[in-house]
C-alpha atoms as a PDB file:
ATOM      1  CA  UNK A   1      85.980 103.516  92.512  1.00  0.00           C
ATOM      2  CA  UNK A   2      88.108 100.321  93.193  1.00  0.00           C
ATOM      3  CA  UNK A   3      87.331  97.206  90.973  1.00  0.00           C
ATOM      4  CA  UNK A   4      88.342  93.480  91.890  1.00  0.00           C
ATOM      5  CA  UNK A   5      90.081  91.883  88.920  1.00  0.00           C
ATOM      6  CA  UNK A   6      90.741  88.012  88.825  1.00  0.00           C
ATOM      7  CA  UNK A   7      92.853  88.140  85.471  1.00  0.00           C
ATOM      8  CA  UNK A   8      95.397  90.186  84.167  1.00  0.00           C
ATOM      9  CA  UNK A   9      95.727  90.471  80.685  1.00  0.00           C
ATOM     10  CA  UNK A  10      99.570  90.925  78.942  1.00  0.00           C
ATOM     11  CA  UNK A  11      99.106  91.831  75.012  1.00  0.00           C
ATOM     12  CA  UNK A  12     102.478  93.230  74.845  1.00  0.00           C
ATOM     13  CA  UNK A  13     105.320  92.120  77.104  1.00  0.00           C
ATOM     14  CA  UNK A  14     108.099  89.506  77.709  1.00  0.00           C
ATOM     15  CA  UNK A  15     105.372  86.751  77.234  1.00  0.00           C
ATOM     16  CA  UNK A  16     101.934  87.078  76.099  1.00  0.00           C
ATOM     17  CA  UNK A  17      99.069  85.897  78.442  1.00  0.00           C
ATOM     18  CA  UNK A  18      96.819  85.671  81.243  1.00  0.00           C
ATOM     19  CA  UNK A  19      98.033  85.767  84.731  1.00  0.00           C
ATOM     20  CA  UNK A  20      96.008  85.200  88.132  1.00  0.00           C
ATOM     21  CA  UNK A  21      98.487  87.019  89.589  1.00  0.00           C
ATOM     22  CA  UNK A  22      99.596  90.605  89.631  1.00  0.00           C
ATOM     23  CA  UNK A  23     103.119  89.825  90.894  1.00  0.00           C
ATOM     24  CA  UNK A  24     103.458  87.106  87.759  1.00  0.00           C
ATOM     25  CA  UNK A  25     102.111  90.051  85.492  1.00  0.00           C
ATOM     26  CA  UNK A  26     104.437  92.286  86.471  1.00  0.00           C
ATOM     27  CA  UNK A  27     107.840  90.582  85.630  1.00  0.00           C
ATOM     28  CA  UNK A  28     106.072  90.434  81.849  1.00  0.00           C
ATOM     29  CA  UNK A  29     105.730  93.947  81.685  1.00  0.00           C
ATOM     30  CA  UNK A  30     107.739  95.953  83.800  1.00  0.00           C
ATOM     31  CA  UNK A  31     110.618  98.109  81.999  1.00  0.00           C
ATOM     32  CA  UNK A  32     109.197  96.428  78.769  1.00  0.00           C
ATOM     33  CA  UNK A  33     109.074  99.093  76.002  1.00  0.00           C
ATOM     34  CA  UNK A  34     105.181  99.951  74.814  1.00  0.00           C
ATOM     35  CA  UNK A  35     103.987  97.245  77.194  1.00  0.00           C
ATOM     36  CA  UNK A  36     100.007  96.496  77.058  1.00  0.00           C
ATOM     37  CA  UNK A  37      98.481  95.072  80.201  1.00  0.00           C
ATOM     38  CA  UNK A  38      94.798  95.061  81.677  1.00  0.00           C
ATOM     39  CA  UNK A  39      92.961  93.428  83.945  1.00  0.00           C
ATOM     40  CA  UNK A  40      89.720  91.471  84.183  1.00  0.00           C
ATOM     41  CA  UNK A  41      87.048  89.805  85.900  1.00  0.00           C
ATOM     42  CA  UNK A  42      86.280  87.920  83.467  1.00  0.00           C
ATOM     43  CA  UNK A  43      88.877  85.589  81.629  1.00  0.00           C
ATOM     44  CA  UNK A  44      87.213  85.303  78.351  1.00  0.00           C
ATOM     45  CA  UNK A  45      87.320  89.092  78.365  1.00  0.00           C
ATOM     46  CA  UNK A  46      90.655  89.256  78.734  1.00  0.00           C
ATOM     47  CA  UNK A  47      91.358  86.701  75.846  1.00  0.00           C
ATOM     48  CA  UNK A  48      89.347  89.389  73.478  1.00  0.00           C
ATOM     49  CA  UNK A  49      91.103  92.124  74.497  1.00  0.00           C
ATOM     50  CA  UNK A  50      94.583  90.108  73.507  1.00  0.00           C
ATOM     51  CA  UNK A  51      93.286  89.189  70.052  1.00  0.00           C
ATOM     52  CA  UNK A  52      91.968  92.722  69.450  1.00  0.00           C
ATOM     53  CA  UNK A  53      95.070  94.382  70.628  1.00  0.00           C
ATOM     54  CA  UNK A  54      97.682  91.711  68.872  1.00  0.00           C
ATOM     55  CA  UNK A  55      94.874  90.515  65.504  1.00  0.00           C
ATOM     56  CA  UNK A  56      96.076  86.797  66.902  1.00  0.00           C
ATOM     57  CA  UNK A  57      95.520  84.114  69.375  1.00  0.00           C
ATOM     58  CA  UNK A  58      96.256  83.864  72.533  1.00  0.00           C
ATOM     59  CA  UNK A  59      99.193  81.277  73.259  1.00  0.00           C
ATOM     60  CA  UNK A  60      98.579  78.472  75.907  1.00  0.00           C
ATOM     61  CA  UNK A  61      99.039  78.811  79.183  1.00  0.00           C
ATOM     62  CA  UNK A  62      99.091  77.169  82.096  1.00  0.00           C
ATOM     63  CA  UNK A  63      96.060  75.979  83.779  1.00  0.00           C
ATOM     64  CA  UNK A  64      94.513  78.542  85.860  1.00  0.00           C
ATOM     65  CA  UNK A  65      91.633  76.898  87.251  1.00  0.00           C
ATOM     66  CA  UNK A  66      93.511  75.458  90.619  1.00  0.00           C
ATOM     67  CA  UNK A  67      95.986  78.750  91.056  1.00  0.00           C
ATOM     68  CA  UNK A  68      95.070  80.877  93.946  1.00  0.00           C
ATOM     69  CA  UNK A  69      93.416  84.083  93.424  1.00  0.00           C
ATOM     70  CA  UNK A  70      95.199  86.772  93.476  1.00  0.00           C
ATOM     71  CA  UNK A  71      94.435  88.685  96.770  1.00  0.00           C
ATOM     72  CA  UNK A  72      94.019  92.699  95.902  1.00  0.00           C
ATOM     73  CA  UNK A  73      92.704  95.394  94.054  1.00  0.00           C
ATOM     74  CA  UNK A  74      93.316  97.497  90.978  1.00  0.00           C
ATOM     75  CA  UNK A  75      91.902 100.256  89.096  1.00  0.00           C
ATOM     76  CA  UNK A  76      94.055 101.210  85.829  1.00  0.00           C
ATOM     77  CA  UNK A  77      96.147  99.438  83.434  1.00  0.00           C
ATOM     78  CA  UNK A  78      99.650  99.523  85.990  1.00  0.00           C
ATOM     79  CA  UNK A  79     102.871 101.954  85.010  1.00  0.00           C
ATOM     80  CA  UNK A  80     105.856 103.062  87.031  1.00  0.00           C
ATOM     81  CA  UNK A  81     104.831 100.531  90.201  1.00  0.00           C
ATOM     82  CA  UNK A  82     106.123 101.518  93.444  1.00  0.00           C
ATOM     83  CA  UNK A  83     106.577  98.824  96.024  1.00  0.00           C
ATOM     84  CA  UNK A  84     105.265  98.809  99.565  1.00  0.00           C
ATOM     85  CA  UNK A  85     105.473  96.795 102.336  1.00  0.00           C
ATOM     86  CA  UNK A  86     104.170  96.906 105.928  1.00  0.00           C
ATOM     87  CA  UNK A  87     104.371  94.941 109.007  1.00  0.00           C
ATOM     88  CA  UNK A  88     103.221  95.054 112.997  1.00  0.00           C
ATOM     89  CA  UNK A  89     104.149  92.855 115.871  1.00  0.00           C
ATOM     90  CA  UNK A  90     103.884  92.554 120.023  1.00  0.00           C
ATOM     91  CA  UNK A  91     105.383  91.307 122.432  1.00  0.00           C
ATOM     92  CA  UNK A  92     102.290  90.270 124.500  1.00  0.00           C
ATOM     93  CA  UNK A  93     100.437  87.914 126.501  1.00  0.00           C
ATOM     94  CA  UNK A  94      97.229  88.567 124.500  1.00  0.00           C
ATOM     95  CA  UNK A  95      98.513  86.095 122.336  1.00  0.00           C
ATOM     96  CA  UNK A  96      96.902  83.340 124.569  1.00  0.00           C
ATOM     97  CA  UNK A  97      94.041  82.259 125.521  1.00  0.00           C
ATOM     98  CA  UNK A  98      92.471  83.749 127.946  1.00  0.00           C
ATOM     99  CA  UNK A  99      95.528  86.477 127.939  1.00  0.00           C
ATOM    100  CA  UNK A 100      95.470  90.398 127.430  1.00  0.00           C
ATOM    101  CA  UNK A 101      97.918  92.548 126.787  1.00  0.00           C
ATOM    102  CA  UNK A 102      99.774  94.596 129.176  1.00  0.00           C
ATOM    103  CA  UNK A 103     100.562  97.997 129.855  1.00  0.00           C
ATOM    104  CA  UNK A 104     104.303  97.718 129.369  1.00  0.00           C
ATOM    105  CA  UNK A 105     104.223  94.889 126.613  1.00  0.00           C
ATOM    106  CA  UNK A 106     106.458  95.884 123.304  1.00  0.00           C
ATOM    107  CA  UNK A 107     104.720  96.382 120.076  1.00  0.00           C
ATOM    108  CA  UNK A 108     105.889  98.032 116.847  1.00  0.00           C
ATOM    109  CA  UNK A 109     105.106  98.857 113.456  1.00  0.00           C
ATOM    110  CA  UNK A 110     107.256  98.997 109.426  1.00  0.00           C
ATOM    111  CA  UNK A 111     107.232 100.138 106.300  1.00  0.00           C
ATOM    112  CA  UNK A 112     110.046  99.650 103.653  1.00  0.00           C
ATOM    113  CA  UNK A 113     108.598 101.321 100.329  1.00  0.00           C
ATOM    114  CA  UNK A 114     110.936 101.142  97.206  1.00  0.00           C
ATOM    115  CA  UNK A 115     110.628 104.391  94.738  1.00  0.00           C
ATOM    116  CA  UNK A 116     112.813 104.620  91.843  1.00  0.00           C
ATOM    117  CA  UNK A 117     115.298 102.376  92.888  1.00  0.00           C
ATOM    118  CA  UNK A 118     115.504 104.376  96.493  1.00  0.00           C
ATOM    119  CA  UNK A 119     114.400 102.385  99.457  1.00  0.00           C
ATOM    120  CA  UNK A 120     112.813 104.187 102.377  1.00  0.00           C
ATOM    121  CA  UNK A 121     111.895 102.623 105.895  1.00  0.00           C
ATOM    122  CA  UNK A 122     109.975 103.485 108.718  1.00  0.00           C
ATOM    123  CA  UNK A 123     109.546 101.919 111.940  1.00  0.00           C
ATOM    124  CA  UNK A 124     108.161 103.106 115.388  1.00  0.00           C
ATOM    125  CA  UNK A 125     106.692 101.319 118.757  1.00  0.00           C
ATOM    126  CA  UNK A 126     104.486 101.951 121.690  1.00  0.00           C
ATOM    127  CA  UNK A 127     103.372  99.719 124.667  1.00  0.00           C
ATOM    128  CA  UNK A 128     100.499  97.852 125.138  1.00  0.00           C
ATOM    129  CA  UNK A 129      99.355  97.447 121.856  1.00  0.00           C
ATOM    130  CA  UNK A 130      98.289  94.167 120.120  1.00  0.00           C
ATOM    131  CA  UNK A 131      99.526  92.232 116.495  1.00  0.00           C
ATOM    132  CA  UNK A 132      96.312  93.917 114.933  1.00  0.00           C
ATOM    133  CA  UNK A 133      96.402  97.658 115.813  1.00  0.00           C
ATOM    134  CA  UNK A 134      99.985  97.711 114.870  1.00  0.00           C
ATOM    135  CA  UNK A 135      99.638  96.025 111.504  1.00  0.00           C
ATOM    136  CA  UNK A 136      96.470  98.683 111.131  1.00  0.00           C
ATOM    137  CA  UNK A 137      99.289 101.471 111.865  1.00  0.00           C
ATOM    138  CA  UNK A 138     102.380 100.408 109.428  1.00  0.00           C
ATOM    139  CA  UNK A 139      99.815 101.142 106.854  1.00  0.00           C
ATOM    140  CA  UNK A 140      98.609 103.882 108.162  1.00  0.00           C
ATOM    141  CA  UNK A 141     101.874 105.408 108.824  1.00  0.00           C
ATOM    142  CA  UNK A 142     102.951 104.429 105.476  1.00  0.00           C
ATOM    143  CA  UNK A 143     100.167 105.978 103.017  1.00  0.00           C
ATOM    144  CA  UNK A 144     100.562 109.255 105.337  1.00  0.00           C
ATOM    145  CA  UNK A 145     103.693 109.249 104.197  1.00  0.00           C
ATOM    146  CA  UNK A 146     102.858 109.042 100.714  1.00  0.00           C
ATOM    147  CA  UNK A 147     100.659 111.586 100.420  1.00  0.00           C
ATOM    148  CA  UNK A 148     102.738 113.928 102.197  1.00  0.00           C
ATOM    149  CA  UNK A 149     105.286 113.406  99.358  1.00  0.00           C
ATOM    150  CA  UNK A 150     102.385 113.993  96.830  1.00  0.00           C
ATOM    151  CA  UNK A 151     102.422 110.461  95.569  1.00  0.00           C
ATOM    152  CA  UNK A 152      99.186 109.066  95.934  1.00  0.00           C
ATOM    153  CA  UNK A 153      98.073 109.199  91.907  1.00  0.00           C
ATOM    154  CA  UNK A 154     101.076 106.521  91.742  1.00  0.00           C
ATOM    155  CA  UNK A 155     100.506 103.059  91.347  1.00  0.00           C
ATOM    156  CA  UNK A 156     101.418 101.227  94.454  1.00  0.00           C
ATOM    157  CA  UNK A 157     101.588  97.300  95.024  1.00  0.00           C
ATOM    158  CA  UNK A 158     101.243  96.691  98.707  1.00  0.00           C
ATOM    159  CA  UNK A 159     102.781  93.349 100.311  1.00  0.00           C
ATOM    160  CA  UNK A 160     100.846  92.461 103.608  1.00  0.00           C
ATOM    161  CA  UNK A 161     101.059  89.701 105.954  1.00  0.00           C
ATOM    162  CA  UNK A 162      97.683  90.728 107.438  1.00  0.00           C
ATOM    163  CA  UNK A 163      94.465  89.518 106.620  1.00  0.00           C
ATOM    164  CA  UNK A 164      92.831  90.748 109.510  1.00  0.00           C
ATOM    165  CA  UNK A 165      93.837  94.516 107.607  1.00  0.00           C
ATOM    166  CA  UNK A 166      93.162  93.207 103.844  1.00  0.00           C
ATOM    167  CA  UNK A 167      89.868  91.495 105.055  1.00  0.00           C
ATOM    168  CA  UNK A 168      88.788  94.922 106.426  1.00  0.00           C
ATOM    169  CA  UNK A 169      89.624  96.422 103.192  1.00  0.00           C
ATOM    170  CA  UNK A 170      89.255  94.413 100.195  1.00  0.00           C
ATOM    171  CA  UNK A 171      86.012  92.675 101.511  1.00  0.00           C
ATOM    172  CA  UNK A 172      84.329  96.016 102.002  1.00  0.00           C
ATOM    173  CA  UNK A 173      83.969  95.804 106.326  1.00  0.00           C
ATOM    174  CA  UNK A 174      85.434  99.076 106.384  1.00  0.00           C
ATOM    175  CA  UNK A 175      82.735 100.828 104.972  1.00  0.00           C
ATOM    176  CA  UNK A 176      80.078  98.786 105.974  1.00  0.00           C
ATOM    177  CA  UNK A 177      81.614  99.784 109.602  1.00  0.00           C
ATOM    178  CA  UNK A 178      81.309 103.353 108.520  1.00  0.00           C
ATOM    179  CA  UNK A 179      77.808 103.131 107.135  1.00  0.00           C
ATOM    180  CA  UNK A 180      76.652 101.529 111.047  1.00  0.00           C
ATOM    181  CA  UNK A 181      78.642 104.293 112.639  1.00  0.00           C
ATOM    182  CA  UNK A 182      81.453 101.840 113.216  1.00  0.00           C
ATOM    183  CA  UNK A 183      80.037  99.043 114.682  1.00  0.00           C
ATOM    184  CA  UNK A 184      80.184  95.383 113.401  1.00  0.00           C
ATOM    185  CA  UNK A 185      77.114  93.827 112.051  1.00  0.00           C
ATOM    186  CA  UNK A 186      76.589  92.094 115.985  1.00  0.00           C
ATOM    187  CA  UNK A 187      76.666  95.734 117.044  1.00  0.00           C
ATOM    188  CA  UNK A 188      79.666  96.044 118.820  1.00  0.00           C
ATOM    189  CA  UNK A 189      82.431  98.770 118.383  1.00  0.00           C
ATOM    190  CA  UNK A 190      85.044  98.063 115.624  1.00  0.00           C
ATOM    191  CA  UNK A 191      88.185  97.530 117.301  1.00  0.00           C
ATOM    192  CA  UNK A 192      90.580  99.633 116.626  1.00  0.00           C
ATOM    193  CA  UNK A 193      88.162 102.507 115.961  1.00  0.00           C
ATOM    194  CA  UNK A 194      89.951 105.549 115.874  1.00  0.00           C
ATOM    195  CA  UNK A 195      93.075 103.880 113.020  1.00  0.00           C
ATOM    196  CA  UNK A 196      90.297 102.414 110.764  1.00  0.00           C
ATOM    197  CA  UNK A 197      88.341 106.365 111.170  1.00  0.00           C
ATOM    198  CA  UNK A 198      91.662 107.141 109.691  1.00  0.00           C
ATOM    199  CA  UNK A 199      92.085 104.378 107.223  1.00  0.00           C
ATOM    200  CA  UNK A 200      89.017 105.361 105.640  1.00  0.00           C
ATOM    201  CA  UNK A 201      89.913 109.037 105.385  1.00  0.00           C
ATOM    202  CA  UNK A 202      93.015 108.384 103.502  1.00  0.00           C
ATOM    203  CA  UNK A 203      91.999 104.948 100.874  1.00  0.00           C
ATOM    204  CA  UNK A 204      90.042 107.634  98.553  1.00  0.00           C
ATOM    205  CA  UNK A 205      92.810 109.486  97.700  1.00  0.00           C
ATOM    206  CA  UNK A 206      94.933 106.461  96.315  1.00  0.00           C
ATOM    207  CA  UNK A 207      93.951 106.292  92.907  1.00  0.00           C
ATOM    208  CA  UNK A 208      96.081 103.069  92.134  1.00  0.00           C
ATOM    209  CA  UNK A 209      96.389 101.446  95.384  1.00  0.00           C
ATOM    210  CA  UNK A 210      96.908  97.376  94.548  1.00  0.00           C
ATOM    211  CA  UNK A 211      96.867  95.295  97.969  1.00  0.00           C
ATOM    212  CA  UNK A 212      98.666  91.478  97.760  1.00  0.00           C
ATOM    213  CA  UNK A 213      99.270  88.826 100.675  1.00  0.00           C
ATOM    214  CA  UNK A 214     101.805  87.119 101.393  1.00  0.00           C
ATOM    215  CA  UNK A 215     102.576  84.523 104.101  1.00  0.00           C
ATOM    216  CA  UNK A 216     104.725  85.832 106.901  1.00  0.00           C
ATOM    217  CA  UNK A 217     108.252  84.815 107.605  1.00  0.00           C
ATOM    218  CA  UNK A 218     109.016  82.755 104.632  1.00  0.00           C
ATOM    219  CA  UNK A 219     110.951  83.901 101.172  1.00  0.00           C
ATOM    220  CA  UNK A 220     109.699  87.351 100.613  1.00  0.00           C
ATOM    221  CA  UNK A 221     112.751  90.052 100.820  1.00  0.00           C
ATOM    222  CA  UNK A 222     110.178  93.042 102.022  1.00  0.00           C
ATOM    223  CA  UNK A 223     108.394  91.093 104.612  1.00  0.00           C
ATOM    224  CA  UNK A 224     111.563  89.644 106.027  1.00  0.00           C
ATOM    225  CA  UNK A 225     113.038  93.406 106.291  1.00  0.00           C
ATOM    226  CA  UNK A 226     110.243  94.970 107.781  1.00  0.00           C
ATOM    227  CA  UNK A 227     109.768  91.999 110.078  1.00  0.00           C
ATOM    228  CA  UNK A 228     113.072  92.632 111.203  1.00  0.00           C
ATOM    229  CA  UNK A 229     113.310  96.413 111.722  1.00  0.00           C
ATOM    230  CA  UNK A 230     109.998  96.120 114.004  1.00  0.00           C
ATOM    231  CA  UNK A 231     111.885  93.838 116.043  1.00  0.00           C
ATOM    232  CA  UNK A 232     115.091  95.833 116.134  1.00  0.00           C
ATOM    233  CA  UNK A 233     112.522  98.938 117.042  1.00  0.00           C
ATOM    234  CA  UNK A 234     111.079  96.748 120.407  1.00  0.00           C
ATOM    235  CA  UNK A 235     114.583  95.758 121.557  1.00  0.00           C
ATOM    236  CA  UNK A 236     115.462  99.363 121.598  1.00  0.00           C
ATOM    237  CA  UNK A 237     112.827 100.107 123.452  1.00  0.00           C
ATOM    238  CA  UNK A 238     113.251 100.270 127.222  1.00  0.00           C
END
């Protein structure tokens, strides 16, 4: 089972804490020796769990009541984090209004997933396919290829652009789509049908699966290269 946490909790690391943000927490405790890190819904929770772990007070932090929630999902106190990152893009008219896509319009899909200090990346296209079914399939494509290499019991930290994907998964549609035999509460047929059939098959065997956003196109390295190799993957299309 998948909890939401809103605060993670650093007893032992670089600096002691509470973080909103799983990114933040990270830096604190990653390649730090004995590290202690949990997270929480509650914050006052996590502030116990510091003083019982350290016997002491928590320092001062920042204020935390106007930072933005951190946007994903963890299990387990977070070791050996491998870092994922997926992207999909057309080139359509469905874009538009009133537009729909075309038979022969470009679309594509990435992954670039960093293990170990390797980098692996993944890319492939097909026509006639909009923004949304090919942001469904980089993910697809790359937890397939995870648990082909047997490495679904490791903690992941996914970087998405999408929040028409993390909606669908964080905020539960998915399986209320299931439950209905894939229809939306108006009735209708999920889009996308047969990838999100899939999606649901595969989620349960990630064990550790932590989903983030980020904003498209701006500073972040692994949504700027997978951005990129989509687009190098339509150009070479014909």
């Amino acid at each position: 089972m998948i909890i939401s946490y809103r605060f993670y909790a650093v007893a032992r690391g670089r600096k002691k804490g509470i973080y909103t943000d799983w990114a933040t927490c990270l830096k604190q405790v990653n390649g730090f020796s004995q590290a202690r890190y949990k997270g929480f819904r509650d914050k006052s929770e996590a502030m116990k769990w510091i003083e019982l772990i350290n016997n002491s007070k928590v320092p001062a932090q920042s204020n935390t009541k106007n930072l933005p929630q951190p946007q994903m999902q963890v299990q387990a106190e977070v070791k050996n984090t491998m870092l994922l990152w997926t992207d999909g893009g057309s080139r359509n008219h469905g874009n538009v209004l009133g537009g729909h896509v075309k038979q022969d319009d470009k679309a594509a899909w990435a992954f670039l997933l960093k293990i170990e200090g390797k980098e692996i990346a993944r890319s492939g296209g097909e026509y006639g396919a909009t923004n949304n079914r090919m942001e469904i399939m980089a993910l697809l494509q790359a937890l397939s290829f995870l648990k082909k290499q047997d490495l679904q019991n490791k903690t992941i930290l996914a970087t998405l652009d999408s929040r028409y994907v993390l909606d669908a998964i964080q905020k539960k549609w998915l399986y209320s789509w299931k439950k209905r035999g894939w229809k939306t509460a108006s009735g209708t047929e999920v889009a996308n049908k047969e990838l999100w059939v899939k999606m649901a098959e595969l989620l349960p065997h990630f064990k550790q699966l932590i989903f983030q956003w980020t904003k498209g196109h701006q500073k972040n390295k692994g949504n700027i290269f997978v951005d990129q190799l989509l687009n190098k993957t339509m150009d070479k299309m014909n």
